[in-house]
Every structure is written in structure tokens, then in C-alpha cells.
N, C-alpha and C. Protein backbone atom coordinates (compact mmCIF):
# COMPACT_ATOMS: atom_id res chain seq x y z
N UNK A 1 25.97 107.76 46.26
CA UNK A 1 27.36 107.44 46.46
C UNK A 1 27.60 105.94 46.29
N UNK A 2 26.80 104.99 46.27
CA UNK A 2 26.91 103.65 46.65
C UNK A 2 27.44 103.44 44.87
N UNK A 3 27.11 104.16 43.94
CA UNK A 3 28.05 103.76 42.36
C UNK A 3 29.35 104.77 42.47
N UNK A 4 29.88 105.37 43.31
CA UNK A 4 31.02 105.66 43.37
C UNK A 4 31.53 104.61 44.15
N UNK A 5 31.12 104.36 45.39
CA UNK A 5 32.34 103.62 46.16
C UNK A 5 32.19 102.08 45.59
N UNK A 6 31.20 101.94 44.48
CA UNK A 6 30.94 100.35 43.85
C UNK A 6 31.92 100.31 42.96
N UNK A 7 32.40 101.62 42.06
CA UNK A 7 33.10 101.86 41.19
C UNK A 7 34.66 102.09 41.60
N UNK A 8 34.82 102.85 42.71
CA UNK A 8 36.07 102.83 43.23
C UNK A 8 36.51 101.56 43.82
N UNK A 9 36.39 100.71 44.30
CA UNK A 9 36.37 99.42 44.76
C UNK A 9 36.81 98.78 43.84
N UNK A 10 36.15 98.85 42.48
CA UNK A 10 36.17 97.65 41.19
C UNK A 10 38.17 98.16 40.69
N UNK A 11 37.81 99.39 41.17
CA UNK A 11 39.32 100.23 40.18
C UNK A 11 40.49 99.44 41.39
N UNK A 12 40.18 100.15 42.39
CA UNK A 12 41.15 99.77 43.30
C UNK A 12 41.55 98.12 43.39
N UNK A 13 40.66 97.45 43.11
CA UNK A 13 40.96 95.99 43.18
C UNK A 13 41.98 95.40 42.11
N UNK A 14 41.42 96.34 40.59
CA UNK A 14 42.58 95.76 39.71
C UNK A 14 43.78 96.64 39.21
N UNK A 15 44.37 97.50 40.82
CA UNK A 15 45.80 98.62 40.34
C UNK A 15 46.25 97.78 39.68
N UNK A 16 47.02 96.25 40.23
CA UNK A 16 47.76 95.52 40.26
C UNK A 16 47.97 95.20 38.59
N UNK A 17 47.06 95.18 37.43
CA UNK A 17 47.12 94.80 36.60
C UNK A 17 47.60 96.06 35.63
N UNK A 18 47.90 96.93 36.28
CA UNK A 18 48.45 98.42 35.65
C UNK A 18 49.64 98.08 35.56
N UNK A 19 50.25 98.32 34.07
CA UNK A 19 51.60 98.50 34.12
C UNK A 19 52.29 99.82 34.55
N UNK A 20 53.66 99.63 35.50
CA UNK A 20 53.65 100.54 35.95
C UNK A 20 53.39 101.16 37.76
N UNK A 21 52.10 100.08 38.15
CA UNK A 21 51.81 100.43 39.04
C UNK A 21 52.67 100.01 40.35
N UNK A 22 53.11 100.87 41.42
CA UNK A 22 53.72 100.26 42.70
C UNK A 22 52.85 99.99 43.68
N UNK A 23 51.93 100.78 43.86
CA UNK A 23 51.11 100.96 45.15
C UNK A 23 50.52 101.93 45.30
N UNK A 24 49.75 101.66 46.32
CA UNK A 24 48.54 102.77 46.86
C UNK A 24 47.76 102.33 47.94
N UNK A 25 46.47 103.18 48.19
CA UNK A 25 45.97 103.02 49.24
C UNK A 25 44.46 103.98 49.22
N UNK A 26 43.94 103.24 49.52
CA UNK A 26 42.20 103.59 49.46
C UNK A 26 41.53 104.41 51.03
N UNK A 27 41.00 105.06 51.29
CA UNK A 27 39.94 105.26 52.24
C UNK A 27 38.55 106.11 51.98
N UNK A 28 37.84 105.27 52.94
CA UNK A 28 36.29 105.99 53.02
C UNK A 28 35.98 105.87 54.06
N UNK A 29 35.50 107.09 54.26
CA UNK A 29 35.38 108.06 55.89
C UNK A 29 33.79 107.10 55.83
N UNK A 30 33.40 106.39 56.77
CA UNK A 30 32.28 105.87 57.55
C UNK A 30 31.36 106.49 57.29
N UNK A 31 31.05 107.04 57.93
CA UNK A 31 30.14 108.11 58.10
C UNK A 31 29.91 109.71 57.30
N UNK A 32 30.27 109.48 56.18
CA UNK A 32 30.09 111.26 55.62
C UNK A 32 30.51 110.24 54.25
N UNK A 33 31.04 111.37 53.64
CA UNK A 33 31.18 111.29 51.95
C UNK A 33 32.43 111.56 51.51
N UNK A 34 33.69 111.62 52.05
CA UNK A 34 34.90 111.94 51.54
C UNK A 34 35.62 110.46 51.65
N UNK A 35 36.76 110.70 50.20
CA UNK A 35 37.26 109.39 50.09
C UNK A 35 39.17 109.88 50.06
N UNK A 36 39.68 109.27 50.13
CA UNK A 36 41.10 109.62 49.71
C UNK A 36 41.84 108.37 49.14
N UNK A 37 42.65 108.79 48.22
CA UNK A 37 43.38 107.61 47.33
C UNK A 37 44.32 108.39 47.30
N UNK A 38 45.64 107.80 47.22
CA UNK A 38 46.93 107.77 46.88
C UNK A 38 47.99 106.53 46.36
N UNK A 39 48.28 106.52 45.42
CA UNK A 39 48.73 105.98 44.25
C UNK A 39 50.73 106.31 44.24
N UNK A 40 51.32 105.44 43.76
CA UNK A 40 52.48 105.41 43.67
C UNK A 40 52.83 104.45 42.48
N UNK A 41 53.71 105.53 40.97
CA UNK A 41 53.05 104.94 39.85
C UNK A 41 54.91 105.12 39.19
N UNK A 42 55.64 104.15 38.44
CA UNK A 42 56.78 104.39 38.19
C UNK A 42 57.42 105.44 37.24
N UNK A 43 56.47 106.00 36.82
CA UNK A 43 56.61 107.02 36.10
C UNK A 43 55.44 107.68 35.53
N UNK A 44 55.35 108.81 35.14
CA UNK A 44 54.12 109.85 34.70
C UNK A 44 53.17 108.91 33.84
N UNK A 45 54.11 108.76 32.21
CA UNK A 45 53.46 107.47 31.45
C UNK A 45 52.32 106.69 32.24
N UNK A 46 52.92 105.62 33.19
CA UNK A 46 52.06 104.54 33.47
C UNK A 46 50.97 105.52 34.39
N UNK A 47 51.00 106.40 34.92
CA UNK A 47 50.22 107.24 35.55
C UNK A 47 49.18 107.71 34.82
N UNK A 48 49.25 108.46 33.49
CA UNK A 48 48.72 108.77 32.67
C UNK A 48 48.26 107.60 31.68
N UNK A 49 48.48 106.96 31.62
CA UNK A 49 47.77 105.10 30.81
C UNK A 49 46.57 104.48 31.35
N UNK A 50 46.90 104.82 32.84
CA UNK A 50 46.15 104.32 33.88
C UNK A 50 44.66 104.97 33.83
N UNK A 51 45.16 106.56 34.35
CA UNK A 51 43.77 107.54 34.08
C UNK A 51 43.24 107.91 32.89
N UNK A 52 43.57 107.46 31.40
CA UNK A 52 42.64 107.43 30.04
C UNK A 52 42.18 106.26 29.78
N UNK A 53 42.70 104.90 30.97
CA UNK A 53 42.27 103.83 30.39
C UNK A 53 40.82 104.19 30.23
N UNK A 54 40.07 103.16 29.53
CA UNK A 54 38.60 103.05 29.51
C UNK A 54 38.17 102.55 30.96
N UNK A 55 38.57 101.55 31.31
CA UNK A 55 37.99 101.64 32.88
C UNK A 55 37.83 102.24 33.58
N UNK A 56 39.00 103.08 33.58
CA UNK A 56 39.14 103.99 34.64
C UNK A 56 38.35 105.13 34.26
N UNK A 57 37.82 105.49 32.80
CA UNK A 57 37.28 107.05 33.04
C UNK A 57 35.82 106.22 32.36
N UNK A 58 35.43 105.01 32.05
CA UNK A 58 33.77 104.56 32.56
C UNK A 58 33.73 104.86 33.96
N UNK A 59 34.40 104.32 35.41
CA UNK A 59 34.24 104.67 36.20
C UNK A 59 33.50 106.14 36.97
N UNK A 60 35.23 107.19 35.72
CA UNK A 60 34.85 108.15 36.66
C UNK A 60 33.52 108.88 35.93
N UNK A 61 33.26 108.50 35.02
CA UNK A 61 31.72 108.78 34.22
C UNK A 61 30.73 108.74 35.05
N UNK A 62 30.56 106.91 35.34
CA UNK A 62 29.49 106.53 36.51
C UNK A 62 29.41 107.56 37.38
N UNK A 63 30.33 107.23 38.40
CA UNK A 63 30.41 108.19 39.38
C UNK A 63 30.41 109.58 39.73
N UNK A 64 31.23 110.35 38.87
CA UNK A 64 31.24 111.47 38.97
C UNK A 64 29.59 112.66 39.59
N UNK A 65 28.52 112.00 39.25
CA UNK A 65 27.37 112.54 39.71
C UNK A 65 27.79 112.72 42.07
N UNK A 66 28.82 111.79 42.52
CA UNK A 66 29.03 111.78 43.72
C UNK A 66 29.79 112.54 44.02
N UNK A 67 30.42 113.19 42.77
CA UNK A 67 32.04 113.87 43.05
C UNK A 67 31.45 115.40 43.44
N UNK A 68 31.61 116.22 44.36
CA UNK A 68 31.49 117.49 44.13
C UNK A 68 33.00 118.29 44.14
N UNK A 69 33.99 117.58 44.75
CA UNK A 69 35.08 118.38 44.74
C UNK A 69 36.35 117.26 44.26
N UNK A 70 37.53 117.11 43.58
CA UNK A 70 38.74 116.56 43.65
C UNK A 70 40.03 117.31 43.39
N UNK A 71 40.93 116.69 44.01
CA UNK A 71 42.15 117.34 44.17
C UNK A 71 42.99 116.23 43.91
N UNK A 72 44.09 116.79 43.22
CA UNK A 72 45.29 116.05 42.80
C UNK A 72 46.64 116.76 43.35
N UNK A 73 47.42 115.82 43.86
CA UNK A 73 48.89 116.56 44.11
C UNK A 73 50.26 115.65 43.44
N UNK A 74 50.70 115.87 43.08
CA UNK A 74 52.31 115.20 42.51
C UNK A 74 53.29 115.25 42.79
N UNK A 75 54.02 114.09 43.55
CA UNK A 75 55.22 114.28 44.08
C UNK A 75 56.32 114.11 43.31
N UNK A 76 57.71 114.26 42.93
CA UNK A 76 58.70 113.61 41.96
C UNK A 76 59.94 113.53 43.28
């Protein structure tokens, strides 16, 4: 897990440089292995720019060996 939460860290640090991006919010449970992110993005576009960037899916490359489960929900 330590190249997921090395990798989620690196992402989360540069939302800010996402066009598009408003906000969000990171957590990792202490003790166990579950993480939660939630994201607030001005439209689908910059949402979708964000998750094909190359950073973002080297990341979820790295990592993914930590992932056993994810869930997505969408609000409008």
C-alpha cells in the first residue's frame, strides 16, 4: 500500500493545477486499508481530462496492485 498512498498523495497535492478543478478531500483510515476521495469538478469534461490525464492513470497503474475494490458515485 505504501505506492498507493505515495501515489495518491502526489495526485492529491497537484488537484489545484487541474483545469476545472473546485475541490475535494482525501482520507486514509490509520489503521486498515480503505481510502476515500471526493472531488468537486466544474463540469464532466474537466472531470474526465483529469482521469485520462497521464498522471493520473501512471498513478492508478502503480497502484492499482493495492486496489481490491472502487466505487464511483456522481452527483449533478
Amino acid at each position: 500500500r505504501k505506492v498507493f498512498d505515495q501515489k495518491s498523495r502526489e495526485i492529491v497535492k497537484n488537484l489545484d493545477e487541474n483545469p476545472g478543478y473546485i475541490g475535494g478531500s482525501v482520507r486514509f483510515q490509520i489503521f486498515g486499508d480503505q481510502v476515500w476521495t471526493m472531488t468537486v469538478w466544474e463540469d464532466e469534461k474537466s472531470l474526465n481530462d483529469f482521469v485520462m490525464a497521464r498522471r493520473h492513470l501512471d498513478a492508478m497503474y502503480m497502484a492499482n496492485p493495492a486496489m481490491s475494490e472502487m466505487r464511483h458515485t456522481y452527483f449533478t
